[in-house]
Protein backbone atom coordinates (compact mmCIF):
# COMPACT_ATOMS: atom_id res chain seq x y z
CA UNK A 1 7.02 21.33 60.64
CA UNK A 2 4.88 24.29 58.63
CA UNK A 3 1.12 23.41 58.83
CA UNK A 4 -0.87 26.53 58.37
CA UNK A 5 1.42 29.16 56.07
CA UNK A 6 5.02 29.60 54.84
CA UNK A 7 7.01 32.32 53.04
CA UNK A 8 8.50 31.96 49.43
CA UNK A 9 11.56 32.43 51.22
CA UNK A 10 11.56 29.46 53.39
CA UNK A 11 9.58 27.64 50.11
CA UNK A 12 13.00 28.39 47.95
CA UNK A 13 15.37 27.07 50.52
CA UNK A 14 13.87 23.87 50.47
CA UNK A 15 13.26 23.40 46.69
CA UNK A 16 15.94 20.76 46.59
CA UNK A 17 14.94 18.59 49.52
CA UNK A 18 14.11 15.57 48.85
CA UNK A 19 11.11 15.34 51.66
CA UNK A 20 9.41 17.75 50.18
CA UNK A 21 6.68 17.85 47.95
CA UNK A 22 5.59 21.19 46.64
CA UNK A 23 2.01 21.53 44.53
CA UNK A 24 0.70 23.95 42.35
CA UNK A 25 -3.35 24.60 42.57
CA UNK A 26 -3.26 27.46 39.88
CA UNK A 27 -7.43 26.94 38.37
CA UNK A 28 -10.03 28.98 36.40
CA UNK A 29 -13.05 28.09 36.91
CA UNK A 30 -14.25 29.45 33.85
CA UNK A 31 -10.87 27.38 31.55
CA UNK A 32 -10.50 24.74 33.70
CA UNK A 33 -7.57 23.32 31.69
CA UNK A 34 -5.74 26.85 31.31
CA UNK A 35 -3.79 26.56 34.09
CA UNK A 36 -2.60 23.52 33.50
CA UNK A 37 -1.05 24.33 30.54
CA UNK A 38 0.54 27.22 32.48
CA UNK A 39 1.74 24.80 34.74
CA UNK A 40 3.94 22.89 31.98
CA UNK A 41 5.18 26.13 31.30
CA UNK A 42 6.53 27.27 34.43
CA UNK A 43 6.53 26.35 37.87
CA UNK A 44 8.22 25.75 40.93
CA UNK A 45 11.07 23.37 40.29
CA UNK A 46 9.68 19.99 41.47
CA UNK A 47 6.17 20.92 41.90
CA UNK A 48 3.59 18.44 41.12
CA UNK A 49 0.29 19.77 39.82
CA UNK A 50 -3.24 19.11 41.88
CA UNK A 51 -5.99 19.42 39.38
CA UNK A 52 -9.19 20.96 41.19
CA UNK A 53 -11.76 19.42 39.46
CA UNK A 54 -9.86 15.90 38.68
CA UNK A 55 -8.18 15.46 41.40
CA UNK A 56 -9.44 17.39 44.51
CA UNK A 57 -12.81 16.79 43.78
CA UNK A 58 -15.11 14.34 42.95
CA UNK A 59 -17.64 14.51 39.57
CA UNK A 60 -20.40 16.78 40.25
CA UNK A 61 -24.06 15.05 39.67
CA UNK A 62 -26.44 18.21 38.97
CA UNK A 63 -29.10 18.55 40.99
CA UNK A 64 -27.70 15.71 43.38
CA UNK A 65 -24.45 17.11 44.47
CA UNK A 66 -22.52 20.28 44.94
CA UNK A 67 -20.04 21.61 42.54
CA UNK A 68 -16.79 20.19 44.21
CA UNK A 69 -18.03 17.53 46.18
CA UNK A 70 -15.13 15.51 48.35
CA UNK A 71 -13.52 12.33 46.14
CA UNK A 72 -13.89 9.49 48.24
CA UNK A 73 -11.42 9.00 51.01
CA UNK A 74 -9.91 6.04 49.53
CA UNK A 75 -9.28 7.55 46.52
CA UNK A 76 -7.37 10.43 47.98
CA UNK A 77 -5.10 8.28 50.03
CA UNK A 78 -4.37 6.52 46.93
CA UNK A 79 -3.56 9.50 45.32
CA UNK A 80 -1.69 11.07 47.95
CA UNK A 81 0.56 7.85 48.11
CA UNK A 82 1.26 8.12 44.63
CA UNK A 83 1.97 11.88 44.58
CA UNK A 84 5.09 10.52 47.25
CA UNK A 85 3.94 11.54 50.43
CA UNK A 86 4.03 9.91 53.88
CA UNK A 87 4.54 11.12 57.31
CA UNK A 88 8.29 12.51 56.80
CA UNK A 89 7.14 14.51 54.15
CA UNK A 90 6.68 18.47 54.02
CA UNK A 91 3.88 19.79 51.44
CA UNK A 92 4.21 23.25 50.11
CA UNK A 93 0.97 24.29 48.47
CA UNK A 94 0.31 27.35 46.08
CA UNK A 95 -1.81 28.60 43.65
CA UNK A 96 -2.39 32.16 41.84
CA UNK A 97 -5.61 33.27 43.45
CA UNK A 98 -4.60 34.28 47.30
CA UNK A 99 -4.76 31.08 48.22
CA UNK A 100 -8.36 30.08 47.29
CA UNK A 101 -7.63 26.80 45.85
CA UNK A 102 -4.30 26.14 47.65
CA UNK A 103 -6.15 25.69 50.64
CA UNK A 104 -8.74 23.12 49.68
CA UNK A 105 -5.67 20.92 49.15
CA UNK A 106 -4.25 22.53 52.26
CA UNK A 107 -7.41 21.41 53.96
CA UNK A 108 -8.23 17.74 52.26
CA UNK A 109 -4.21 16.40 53.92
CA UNK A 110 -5.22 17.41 57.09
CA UNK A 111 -8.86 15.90 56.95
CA UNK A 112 -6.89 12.34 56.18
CA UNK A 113 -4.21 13.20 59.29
CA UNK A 114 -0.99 14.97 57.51
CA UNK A 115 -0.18 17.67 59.38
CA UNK A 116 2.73 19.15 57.97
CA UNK A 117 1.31 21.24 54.91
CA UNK A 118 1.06 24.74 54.16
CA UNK A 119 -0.01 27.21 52.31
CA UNK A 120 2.50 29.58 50.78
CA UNK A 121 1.75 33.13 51.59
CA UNK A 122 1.34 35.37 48.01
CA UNK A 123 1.33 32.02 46.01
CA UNK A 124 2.95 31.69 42.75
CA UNK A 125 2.19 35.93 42.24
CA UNK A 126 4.15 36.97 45.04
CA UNK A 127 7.14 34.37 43.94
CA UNK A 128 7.09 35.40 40.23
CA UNK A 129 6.96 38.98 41.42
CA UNK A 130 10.39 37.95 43.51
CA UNK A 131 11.80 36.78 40.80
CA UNK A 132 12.39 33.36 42.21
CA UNK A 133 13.43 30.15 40.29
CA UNK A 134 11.26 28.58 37.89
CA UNK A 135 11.60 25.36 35.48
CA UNK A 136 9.16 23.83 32.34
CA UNK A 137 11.02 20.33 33.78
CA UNK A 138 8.08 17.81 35.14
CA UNK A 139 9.02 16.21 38.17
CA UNK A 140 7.90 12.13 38.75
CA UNK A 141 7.82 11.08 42.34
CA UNK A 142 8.64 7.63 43.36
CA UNK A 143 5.08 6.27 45.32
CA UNK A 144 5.57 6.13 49.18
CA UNK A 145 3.18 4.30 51.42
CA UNK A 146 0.85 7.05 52.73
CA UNK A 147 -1.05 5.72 55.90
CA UNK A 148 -4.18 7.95 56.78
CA UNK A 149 -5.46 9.25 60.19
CA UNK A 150 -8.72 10.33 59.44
CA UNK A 151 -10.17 13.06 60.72
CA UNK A 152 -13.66 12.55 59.84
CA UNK A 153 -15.83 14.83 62.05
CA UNK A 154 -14.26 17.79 59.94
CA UNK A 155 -16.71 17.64 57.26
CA UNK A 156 -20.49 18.15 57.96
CA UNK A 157 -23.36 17.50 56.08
CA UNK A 158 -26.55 20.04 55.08
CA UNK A 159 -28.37 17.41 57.68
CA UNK A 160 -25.65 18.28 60.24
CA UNK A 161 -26.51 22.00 59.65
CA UNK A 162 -30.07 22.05 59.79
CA UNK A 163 -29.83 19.82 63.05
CA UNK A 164 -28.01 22.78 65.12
CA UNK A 165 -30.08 25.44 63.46
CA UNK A 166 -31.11 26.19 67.23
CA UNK A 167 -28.01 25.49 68.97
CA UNK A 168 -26.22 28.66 69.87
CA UNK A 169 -22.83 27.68 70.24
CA UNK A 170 -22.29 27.03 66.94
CA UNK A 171 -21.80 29.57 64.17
CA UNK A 172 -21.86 29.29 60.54
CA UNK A 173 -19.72 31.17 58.22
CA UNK A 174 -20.50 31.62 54.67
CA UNK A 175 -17.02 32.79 53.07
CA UNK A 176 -18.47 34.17 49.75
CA UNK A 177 -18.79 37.77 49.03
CA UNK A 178 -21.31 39.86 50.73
CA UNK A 179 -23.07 40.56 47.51
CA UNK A 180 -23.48 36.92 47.00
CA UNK A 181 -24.02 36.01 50.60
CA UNK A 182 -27.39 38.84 49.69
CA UNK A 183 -28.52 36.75 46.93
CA UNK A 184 -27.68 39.78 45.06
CA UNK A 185 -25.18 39.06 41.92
CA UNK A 186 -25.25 35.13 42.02
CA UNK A 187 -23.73 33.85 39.37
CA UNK A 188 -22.82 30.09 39.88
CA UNK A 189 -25.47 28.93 41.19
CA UNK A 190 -29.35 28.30 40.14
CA UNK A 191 -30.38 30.12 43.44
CA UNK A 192 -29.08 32.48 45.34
CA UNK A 193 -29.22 33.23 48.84
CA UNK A 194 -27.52 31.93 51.72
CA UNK A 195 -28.08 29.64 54.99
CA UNK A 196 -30.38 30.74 58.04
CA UNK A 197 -28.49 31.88 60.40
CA UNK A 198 -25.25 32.31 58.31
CA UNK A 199 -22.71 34.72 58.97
CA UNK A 200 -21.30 36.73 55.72
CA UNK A 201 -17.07 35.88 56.32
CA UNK A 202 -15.86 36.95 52.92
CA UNK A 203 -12.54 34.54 52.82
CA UNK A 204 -10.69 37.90 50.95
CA UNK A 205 -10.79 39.51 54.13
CA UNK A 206 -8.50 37.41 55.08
CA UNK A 207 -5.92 39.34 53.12
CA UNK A 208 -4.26 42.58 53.05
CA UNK A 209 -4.47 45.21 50.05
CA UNK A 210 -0.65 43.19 48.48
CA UNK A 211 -3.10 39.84 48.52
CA UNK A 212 -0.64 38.43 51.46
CA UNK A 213 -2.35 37.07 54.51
CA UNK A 214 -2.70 39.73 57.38
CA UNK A 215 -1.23 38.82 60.61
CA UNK A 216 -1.79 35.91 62.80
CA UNK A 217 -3.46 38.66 65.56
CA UNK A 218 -5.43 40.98 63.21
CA UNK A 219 -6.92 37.75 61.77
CA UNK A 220 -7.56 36.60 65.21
CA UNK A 221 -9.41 39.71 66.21
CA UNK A 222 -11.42 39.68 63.15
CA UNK A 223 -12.86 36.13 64.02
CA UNK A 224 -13.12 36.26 67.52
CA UNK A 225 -15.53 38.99 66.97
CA UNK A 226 -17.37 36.63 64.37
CA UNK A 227 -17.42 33.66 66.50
CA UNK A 228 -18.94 35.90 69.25
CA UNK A 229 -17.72 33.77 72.61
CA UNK A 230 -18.11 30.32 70.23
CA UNK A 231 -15.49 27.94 69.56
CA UNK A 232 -13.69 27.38 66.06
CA UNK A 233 -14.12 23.40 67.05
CA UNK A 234 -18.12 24.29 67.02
CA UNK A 235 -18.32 26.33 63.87
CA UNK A 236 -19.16 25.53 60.22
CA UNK A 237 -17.63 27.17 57.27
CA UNK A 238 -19.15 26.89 53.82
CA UNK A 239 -19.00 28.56 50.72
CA UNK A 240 -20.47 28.16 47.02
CA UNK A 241 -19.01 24.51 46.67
CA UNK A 242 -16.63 23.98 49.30
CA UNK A 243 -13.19 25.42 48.10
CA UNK A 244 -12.65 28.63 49.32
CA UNK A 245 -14.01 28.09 52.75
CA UNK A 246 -11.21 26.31 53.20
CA UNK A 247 -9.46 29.90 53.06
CA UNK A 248 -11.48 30.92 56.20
CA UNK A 249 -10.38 27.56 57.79
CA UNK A 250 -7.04 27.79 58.06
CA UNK A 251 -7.26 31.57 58.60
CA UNK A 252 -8.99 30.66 61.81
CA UNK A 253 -6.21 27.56 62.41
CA UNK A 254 -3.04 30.05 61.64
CA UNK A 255 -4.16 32.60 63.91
CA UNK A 256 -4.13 29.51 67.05
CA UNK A 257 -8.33 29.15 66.87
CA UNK A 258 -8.62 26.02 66.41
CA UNK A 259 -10.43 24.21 63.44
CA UNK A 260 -13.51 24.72 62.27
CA UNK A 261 -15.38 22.41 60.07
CA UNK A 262 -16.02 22.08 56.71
CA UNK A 263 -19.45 21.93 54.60
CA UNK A 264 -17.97 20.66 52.10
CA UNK A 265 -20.96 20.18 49.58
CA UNK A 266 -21.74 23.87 50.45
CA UNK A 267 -23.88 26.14 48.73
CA UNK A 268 -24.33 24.79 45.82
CA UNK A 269 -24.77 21.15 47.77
CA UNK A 270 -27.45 22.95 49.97
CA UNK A 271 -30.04 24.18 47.18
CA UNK A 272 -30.21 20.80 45.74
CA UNK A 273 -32.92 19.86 48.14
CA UNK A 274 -35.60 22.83 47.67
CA UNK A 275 -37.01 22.20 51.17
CA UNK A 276 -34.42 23.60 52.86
CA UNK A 277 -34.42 26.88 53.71
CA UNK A 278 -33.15 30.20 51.76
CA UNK A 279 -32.36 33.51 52.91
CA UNK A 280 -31.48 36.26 51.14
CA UNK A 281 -31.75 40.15 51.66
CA UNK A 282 -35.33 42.06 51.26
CA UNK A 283 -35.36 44.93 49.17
CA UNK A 284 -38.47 47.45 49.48
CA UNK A 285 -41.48 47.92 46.34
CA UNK A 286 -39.61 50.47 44.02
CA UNK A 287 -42.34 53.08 44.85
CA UNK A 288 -41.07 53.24 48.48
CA UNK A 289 -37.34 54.17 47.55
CA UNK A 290 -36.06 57.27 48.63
CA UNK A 291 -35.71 59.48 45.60
């Protein structure tokens, strides 16, 4: 069984099995349907395609929700039944940004019990660099019963947050970039800032300069320094609407941490309410900059 990450190599000697299920989370947030129509183009033979905003995520209600909120569990199961996966099937995941959307899909199998999914390492830019095989065929599963474990203490609320604001022993990870994290070049969101108490985690870290994932010990030496004598099982990571924290999640999982949980309204979920509380960096009156 692969349940954090797997090679294209591995990936392409399995394309023809008929337990697995492989899934292509290409997105832009910016063309949301552009990738899709990429998708019927050219992808893995027998990969399905997971829609971020239809079908790993629920609508988003301005102003009452985040920007990816959860789908209900129900609905997922559904899905996932009908997508043809049950507890002898393998799931491949991919996408063609490092993993930043692969592993919200990565994450939402796990949170209903399905261990055996990963991530493949490099994603679809690392297998098209490889030259491996390709089709424009669409693949139609045949429904199997999918029966869910639920794992629901996984995903934590802003209420959940802001009650363990004074516990120590639990650390909150914020996996945007540090100029975001500063409040400094937000561009998503209405208001920009990040949690008290938040720790800046910037999920690209988790890569090396060829956008693979570094090693299972240099990523565990990079978060046992951030969790600072903590548990993984205690933490909370977030991020601007609960996608690519799921990077830092299984980052933490793949190099044997444990799992940490997921705000999954995030960000963008946590400024809906303006009584809770912002940070974001200070910058001194212009007239006391060094010149």
């Amino acid at each position: 069984m692969y349940s954090s990450l797997i090679s294209p190599q591995i990936t392409n000697e399995h394309l023809d099995h008929p337990d697995w299920r492989f899934f292509d989370c290409r997105f832009d947030l910016t063309q949301t349907e552009q990738q899709k129509t990429e998708f019927v183009a050219s992808h893995l033979p027998g990969a399905l395609y997971a829609h971020l905003n239809d079908e790993l995520s629920d609508a988003h209600i301005p102003g009452k929700t985040g920007r990816h909120p959860l789908p209900e569990m129900g609905e997922v199961i559904n899905r996932v039944s009908a997508w043809g996966i049950n507890e002898d099937v393998q799931v491949v995941v991919y996408d063609n940004a490092r993993g930043a959307y692969a592993a919200r899909l990565w994450w939402m199998l796990r949170w209903l019990g399905h261990d055996a999914v990963a991530v493949m390492d490099g994603g679809w830019l690392r297998w098209s660099k490889e030259e491996r095989p390709v089709t424009a065929e669409l693949f139609v599963p045949e429904t199997r019963e999918f029966r869910a474990v639920p794992r629901q203490h996984w995903s934590v609320t802003a209420e959940d947050i802001q009650h363990d604001f004074d516990n120590p022993d639990v650390r909150v990870f914020d996996a945007r970039s540090s100029d975001r994290f500063h409040g400094e070049n937000e561009t998503l969101d209405p208001v920009a800032g990040h949690i008290p108490g938040a720790t800046c985690a910037p999920f690209l870290d988790n890569l090396d300069s060829d956008g693979n994932w570094k090693s299972k010990s240099e990523l565990r030496r990079m978060y046992e320094k951030l969790l600072d004598g903590s548990s993984a099982e205690q933490s909370v990571t977030y991020c601007g609407s609960g996608v690519t924290a799921c990077h830092n999640i299984l980052a933490m999982f793949y190099a044997g941490l444990g799992n940490s949980r997921l705000y999954s309204g995030s960000w963008s979920d946590w400024i809906t309410d303006p009584e809770r509380p912002v940070v974001k960096r200070n910058f001194p009156p212009v007239d006391q900059l060094c010149t």
